[in-house]
Protein backbone atom coordinates (compact mmCIF):
# COMPACT_ATOMS: atom_id res chain seq x y z
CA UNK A 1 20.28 7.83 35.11
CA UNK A 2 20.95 8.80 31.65
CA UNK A 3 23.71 11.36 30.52
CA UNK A 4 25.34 12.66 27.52
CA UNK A 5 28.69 12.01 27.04
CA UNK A 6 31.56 11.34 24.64
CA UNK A 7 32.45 8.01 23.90
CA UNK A 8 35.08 6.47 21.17
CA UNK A 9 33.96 6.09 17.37
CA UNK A 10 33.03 2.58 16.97
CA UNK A 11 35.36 0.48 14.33
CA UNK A 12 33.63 -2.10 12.47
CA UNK A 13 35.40 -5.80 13.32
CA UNK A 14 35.06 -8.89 11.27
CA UNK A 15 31.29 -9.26 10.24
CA UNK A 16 30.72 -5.69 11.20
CA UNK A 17 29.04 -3.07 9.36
CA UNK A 18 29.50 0.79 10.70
CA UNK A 19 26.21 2.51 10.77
CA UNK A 20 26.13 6.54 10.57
CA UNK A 21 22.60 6.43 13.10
CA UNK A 22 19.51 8.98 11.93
CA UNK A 23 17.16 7.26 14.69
CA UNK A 24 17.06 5.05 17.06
CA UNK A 25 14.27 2.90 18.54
CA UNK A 26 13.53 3.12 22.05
CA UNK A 27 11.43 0.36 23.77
CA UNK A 28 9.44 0.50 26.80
CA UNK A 29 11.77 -2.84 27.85
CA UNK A 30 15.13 -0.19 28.05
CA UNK A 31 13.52 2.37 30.58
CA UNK A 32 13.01 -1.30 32.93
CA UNK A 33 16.62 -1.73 32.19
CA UNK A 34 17.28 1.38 32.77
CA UNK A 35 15.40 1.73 36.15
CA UNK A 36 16.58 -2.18 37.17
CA UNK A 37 13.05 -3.61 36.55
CA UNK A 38 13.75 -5.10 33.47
CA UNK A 39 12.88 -8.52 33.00
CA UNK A 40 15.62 -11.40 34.43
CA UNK A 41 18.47 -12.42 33.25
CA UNK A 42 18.86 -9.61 31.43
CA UNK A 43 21.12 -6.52 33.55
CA UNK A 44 22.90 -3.96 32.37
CA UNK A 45 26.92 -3.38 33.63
CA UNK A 46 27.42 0.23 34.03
CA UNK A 47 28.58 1.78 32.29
CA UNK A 48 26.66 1.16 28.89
CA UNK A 49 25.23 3.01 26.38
CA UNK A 50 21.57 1.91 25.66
CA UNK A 51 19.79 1.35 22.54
CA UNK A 52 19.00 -2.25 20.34
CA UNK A 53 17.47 -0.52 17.34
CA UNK A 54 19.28 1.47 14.74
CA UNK A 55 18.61 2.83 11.29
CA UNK A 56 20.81 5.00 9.51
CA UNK A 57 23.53 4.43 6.39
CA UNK A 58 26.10 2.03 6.42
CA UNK A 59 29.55 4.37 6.88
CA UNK A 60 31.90 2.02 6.44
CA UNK A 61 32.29 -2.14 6.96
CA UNK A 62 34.59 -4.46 8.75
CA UNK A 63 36.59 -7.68 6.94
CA UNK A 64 34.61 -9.94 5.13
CA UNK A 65 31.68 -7.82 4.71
CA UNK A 66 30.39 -6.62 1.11
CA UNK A 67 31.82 -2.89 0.44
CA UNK A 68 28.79 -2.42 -1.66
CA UNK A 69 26.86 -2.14 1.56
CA UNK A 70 28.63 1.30 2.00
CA UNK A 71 25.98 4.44 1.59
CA UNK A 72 23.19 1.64 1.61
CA UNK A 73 20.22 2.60 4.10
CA UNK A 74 19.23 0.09 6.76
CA UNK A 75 17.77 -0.83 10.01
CA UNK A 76 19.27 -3.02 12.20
CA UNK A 77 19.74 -4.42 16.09
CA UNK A 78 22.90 -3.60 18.10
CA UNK A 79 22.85 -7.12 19.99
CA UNK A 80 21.30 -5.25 23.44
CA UNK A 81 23.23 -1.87 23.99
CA UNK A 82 25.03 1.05 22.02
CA UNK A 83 22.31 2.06 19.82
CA UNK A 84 21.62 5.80 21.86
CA UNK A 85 24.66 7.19 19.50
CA UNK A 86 25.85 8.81 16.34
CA UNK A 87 27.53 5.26 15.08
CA UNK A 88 27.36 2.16 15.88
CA UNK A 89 29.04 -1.24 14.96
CA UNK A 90 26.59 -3.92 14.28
CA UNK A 91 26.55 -7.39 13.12
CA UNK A 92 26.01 -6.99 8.88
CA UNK A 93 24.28 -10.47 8.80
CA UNK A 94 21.50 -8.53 10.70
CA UNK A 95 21.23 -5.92 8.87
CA UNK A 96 17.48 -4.92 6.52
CA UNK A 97 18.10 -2.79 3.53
CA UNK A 98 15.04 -0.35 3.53
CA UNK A 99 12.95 -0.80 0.91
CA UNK A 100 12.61 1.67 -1.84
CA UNK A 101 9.07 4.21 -0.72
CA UNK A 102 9.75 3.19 3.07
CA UNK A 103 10.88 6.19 4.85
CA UNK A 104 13.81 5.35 7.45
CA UNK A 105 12.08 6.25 10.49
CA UNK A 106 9.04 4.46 9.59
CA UNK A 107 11.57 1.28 9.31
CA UNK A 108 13.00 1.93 12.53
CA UNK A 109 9.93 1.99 14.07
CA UNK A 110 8.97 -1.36 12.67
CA UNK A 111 12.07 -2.86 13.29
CA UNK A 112 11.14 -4.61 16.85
CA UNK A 113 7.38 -3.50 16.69
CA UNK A 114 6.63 -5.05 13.25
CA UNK A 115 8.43 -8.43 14.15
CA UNK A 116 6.76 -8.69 17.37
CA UNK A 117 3.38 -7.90 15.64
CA UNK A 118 3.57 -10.10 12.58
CA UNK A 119 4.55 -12.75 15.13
CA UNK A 120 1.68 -12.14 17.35
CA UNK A 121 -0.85 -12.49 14.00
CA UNK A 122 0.84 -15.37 12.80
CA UNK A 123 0.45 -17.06 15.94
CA UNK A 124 -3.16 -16.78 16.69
CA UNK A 125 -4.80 -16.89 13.29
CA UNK A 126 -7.60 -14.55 13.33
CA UNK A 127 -10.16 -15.90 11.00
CA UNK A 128 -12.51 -13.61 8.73
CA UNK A 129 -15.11 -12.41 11.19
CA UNK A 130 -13.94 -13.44 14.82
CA UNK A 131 -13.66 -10.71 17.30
CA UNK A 132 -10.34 -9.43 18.53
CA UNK A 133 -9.56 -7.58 21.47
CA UNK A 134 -6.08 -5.73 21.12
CA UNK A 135 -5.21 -4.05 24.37
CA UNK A 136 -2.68 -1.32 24.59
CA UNK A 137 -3.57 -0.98 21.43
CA UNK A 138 -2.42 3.06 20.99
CA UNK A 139 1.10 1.73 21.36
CA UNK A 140 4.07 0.47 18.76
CA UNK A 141 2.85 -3.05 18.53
CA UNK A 142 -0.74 -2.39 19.67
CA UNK A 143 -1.44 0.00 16.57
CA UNK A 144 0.22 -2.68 14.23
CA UNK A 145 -2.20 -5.10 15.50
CA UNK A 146 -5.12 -3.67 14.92
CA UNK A 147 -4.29 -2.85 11.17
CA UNK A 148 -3.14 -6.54 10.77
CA UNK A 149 -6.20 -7.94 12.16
CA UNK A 150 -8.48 -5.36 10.21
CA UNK A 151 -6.41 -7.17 7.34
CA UNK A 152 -7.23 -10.49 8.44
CA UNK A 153 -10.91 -9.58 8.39
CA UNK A 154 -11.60 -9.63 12.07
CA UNK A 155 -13.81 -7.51 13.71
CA UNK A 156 -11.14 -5.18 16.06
CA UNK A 157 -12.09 -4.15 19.35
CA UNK A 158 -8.86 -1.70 20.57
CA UNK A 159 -8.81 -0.98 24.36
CA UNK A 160 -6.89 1.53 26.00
CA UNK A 161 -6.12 3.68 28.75
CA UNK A 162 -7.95 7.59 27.93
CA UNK A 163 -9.79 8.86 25.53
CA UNK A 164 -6.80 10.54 23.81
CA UNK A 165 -5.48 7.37 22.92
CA UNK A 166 -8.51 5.18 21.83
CA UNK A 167 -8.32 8.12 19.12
CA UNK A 168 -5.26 6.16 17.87
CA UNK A 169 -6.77 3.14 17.36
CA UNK A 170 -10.17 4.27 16.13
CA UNK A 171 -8.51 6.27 13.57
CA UNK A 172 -6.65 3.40 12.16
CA UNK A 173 -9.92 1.43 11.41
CA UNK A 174 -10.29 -0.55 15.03
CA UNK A 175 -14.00 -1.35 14.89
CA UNK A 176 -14.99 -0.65 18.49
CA UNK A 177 -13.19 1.27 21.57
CA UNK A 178 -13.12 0.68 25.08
CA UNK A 179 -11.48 1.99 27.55
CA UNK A 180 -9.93 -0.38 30.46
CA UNK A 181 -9.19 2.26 33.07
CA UNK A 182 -12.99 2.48 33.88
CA UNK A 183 -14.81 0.18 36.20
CA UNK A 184 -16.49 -2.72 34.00
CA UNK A 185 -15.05 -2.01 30.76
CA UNK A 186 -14.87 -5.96 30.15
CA UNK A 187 -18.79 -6.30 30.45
CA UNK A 188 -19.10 -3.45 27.64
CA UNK A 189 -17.17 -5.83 25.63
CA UNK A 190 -18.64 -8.84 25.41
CA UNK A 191 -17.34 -11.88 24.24
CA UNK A 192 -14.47 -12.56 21.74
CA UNK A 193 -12.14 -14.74 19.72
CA UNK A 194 -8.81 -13.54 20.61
CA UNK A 195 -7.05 -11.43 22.92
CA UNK A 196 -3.67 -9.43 22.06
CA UNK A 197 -2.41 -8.68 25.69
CA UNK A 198 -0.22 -6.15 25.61
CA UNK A 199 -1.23 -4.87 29.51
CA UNK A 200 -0.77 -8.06 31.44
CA UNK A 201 -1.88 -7.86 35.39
CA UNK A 202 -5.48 -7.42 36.37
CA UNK A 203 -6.07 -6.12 32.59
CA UNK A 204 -5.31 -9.23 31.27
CA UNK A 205 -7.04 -11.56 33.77
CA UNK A 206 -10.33 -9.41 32.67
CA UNK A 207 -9.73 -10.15 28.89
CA UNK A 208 -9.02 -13.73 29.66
CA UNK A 209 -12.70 -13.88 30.83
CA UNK A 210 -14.15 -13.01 27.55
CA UNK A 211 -12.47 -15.61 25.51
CA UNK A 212 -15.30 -17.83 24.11
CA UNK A 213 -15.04 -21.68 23.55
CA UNK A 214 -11.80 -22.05 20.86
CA UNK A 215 -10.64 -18.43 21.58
CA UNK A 216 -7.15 -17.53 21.66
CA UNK A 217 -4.77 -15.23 23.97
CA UNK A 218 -1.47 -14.13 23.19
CA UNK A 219 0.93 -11.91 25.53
CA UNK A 220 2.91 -9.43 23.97
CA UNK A 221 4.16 -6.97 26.55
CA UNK A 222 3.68 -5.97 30.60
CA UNK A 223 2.41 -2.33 30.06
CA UNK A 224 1.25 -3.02 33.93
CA UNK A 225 4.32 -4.18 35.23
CA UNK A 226 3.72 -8.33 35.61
CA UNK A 227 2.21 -10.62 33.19
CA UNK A 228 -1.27 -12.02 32.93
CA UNK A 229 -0.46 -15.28 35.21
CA UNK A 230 -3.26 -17.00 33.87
CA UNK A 231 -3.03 -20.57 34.91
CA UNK A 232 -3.21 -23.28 32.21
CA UNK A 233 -5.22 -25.34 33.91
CA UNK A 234 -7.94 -22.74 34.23
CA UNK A 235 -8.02 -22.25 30.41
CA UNK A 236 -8.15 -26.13 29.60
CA UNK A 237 -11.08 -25.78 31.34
CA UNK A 238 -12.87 -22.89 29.34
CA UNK A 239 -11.74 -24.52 26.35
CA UNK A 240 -9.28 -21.71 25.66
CA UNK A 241 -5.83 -21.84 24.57
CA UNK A 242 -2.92 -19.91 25.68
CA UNK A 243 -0.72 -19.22 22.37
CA UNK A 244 2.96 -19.23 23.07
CA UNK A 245 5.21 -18.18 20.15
CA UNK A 246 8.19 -19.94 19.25
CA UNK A 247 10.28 -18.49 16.48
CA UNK A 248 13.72 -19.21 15.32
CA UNK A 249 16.23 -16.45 14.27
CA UNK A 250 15.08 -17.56 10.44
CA UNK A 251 11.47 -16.77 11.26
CA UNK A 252 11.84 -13.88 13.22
CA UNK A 253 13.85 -12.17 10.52
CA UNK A 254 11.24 -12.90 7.99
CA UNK A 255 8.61 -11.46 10.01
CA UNK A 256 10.82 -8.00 10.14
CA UNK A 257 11.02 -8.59 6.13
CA UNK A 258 7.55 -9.31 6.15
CA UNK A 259 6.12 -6.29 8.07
CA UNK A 260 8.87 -3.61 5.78
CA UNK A 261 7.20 -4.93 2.81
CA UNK A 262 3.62 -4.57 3.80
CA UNK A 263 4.37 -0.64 4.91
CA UNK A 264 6.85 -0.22 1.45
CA UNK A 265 3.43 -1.27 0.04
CA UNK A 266 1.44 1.13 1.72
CA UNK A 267 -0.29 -1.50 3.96
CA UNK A 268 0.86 -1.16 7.02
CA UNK A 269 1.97 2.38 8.78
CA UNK A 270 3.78 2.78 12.04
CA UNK A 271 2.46 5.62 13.94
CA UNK A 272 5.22 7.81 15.32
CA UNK A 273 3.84 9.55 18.45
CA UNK A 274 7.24 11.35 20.03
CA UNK A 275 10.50 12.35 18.97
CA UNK A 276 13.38 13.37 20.88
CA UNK A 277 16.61 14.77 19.96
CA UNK A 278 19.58 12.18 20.26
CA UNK A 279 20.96 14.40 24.26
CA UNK A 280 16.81 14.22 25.15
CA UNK A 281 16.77 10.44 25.57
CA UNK A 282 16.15 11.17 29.66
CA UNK A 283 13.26 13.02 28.65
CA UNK A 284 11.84 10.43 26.40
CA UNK A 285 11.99 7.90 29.11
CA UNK A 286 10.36 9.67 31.13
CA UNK A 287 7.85 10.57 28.65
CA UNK A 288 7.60 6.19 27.98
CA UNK A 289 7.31 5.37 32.39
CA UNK A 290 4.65 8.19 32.73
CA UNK A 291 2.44 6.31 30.08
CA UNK A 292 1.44 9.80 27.90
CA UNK A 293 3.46 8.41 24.74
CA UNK A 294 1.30 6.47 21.50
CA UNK A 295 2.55 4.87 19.46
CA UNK A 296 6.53 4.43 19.02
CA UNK A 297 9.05 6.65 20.51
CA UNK A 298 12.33 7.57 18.50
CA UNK A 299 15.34 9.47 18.96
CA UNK A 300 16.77 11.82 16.07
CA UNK A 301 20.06 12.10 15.74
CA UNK A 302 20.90 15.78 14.46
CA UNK A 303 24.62 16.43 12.97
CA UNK A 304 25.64 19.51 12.05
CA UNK A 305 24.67 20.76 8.58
């Protein structure tokens, strides 16, 4: 369970910079940690305090780390835990300066979401034209998609789960809406060019089934608990290929730089569906596991005026 407690102020070591946290980024990956479904190796030892994404001002910085980084805002990882707290100590070579017109929660909520997205995109290639089927597309990385596709030129088909959130979606220019809770939603489809699995499960085995000759599926999350399984074999045979990103801690920073960029330049906008207070991070898990959240899900951290 999660509970609020006191813990010591963080001192920035050697390489450290000592962030004064505004909000923190909470991923539907930490409620499986959390709950001890989380995906192996990774376990947490109790206690811990939770939290990988941070954005804030830097308070203060350890030795051998530029002073002028003091009062600078920025977005950065924690290295797995500590993020669900008023400071925290991370590594300065990780840090992103927020660019100037980028709001800091907007950064924070690209700071996993717009890596993992530009990633995704980069991977597949949508061409000018080809269909694309994003699923959980009313979530962090799901709404990115479909406005980097839409960029791409690709015709967007967005499925998700209610008609509440294929509002998400539609409203950020997806082409066509489906959703995949009701019986035969693949046959309203159709065939397409790529598939942006953010479901997994039986969700995912549908999608596969629409990929024409030359299409293109990419997994991006487990919103159903297990991933697609699709066997390789089985999509040698269609003529399908199933994309596997490989990215090295060079690339994957430049796809964080990349996606800040595009929404400092007004091309790209998170959608921020919940907020929680900083002690509310129970209730925003549960708000993640009972699937009712769009979009990305922050905590705010509130000090005393």
């Amino acid at each position: 369970m999660l509970a609020v407690g006191e813990a010591p102020d963080p001192v920035p070591g050697d390489g450290q910079a000592l962030v004064a946290v505004e909000f923190v980024n909470i991923t539907f990956v930490e409620t499986q940690l959390r709950s001890g479904t989380g995906p192996a190796p990774v376990r947490w030892e109790l206690p811990v305090i939770p939290g990988n994404g941070v954005g804030g001002v830097v308070a203060a910085v350890g030795p051998g780390v530029d002073a002028r980084l003091v009062g600078r805002r920025v977005v950065s990882s924690t290295g797995g835990t500590g993020g669900y707290a008023e400071l925290a100590a991370v590594d300065a070579s990780g840090l992103f300066e927020v660019p100037d017109g980028l709001a800091l929660d907007d950064a924070v909520a690209l700071l996993a979401d717009g890596r993992t997205a530009t990633m995704m995109l980069r991977a597949v290639k949508p061409r000018p034209g080809e269909r694309v089927l994003v699923e959980a597309a009313a979530g962090g990385v799901g709404t990115l998609l479909v406005q980097l596709a839409k960029a791409a030129g690709a015709v967007v088909v967005a499925a998700a789960g209610g008609e509440r959130k294929l509002k998400v979606p539609v409203g950020l220019g997806a082409d066509e809406a489906v959703d995949y809770r009701e019986p035969g939603w693949a046959g309203a489809v159709g065939g397409v060019d790529v598939v942006f699995d953010g479901v997994g499960g039986e969700v995912a085995r549908e999608a596969f089934t629409l990929l024409r000759p030359g299409g293109r599926m990419v997994s991006f999350g487990l919103a159903s608990g297990e991933w697609a399984a699709v066997p390789e074999a089985e999509a040698a045979e269609r003529g399908v290929t199933l994309v596997r990103p490989q990215a090295t801690p060079e690339t994957l920073r430049e796809f964080t730089q990349s996606a800040l960029a595009e929404a400092a330049a007004g091309r790209l906008r998170p959608v921020i569906g919940q907020r929680f207070p900083l002690d509310g991070a129970a209730d925003a898990h549960r708000a993640i596991e009972s699937r009712a959240t769009v979009g990305k899900t922050l905590l705010e951290v509130r000090r005393p005026s």
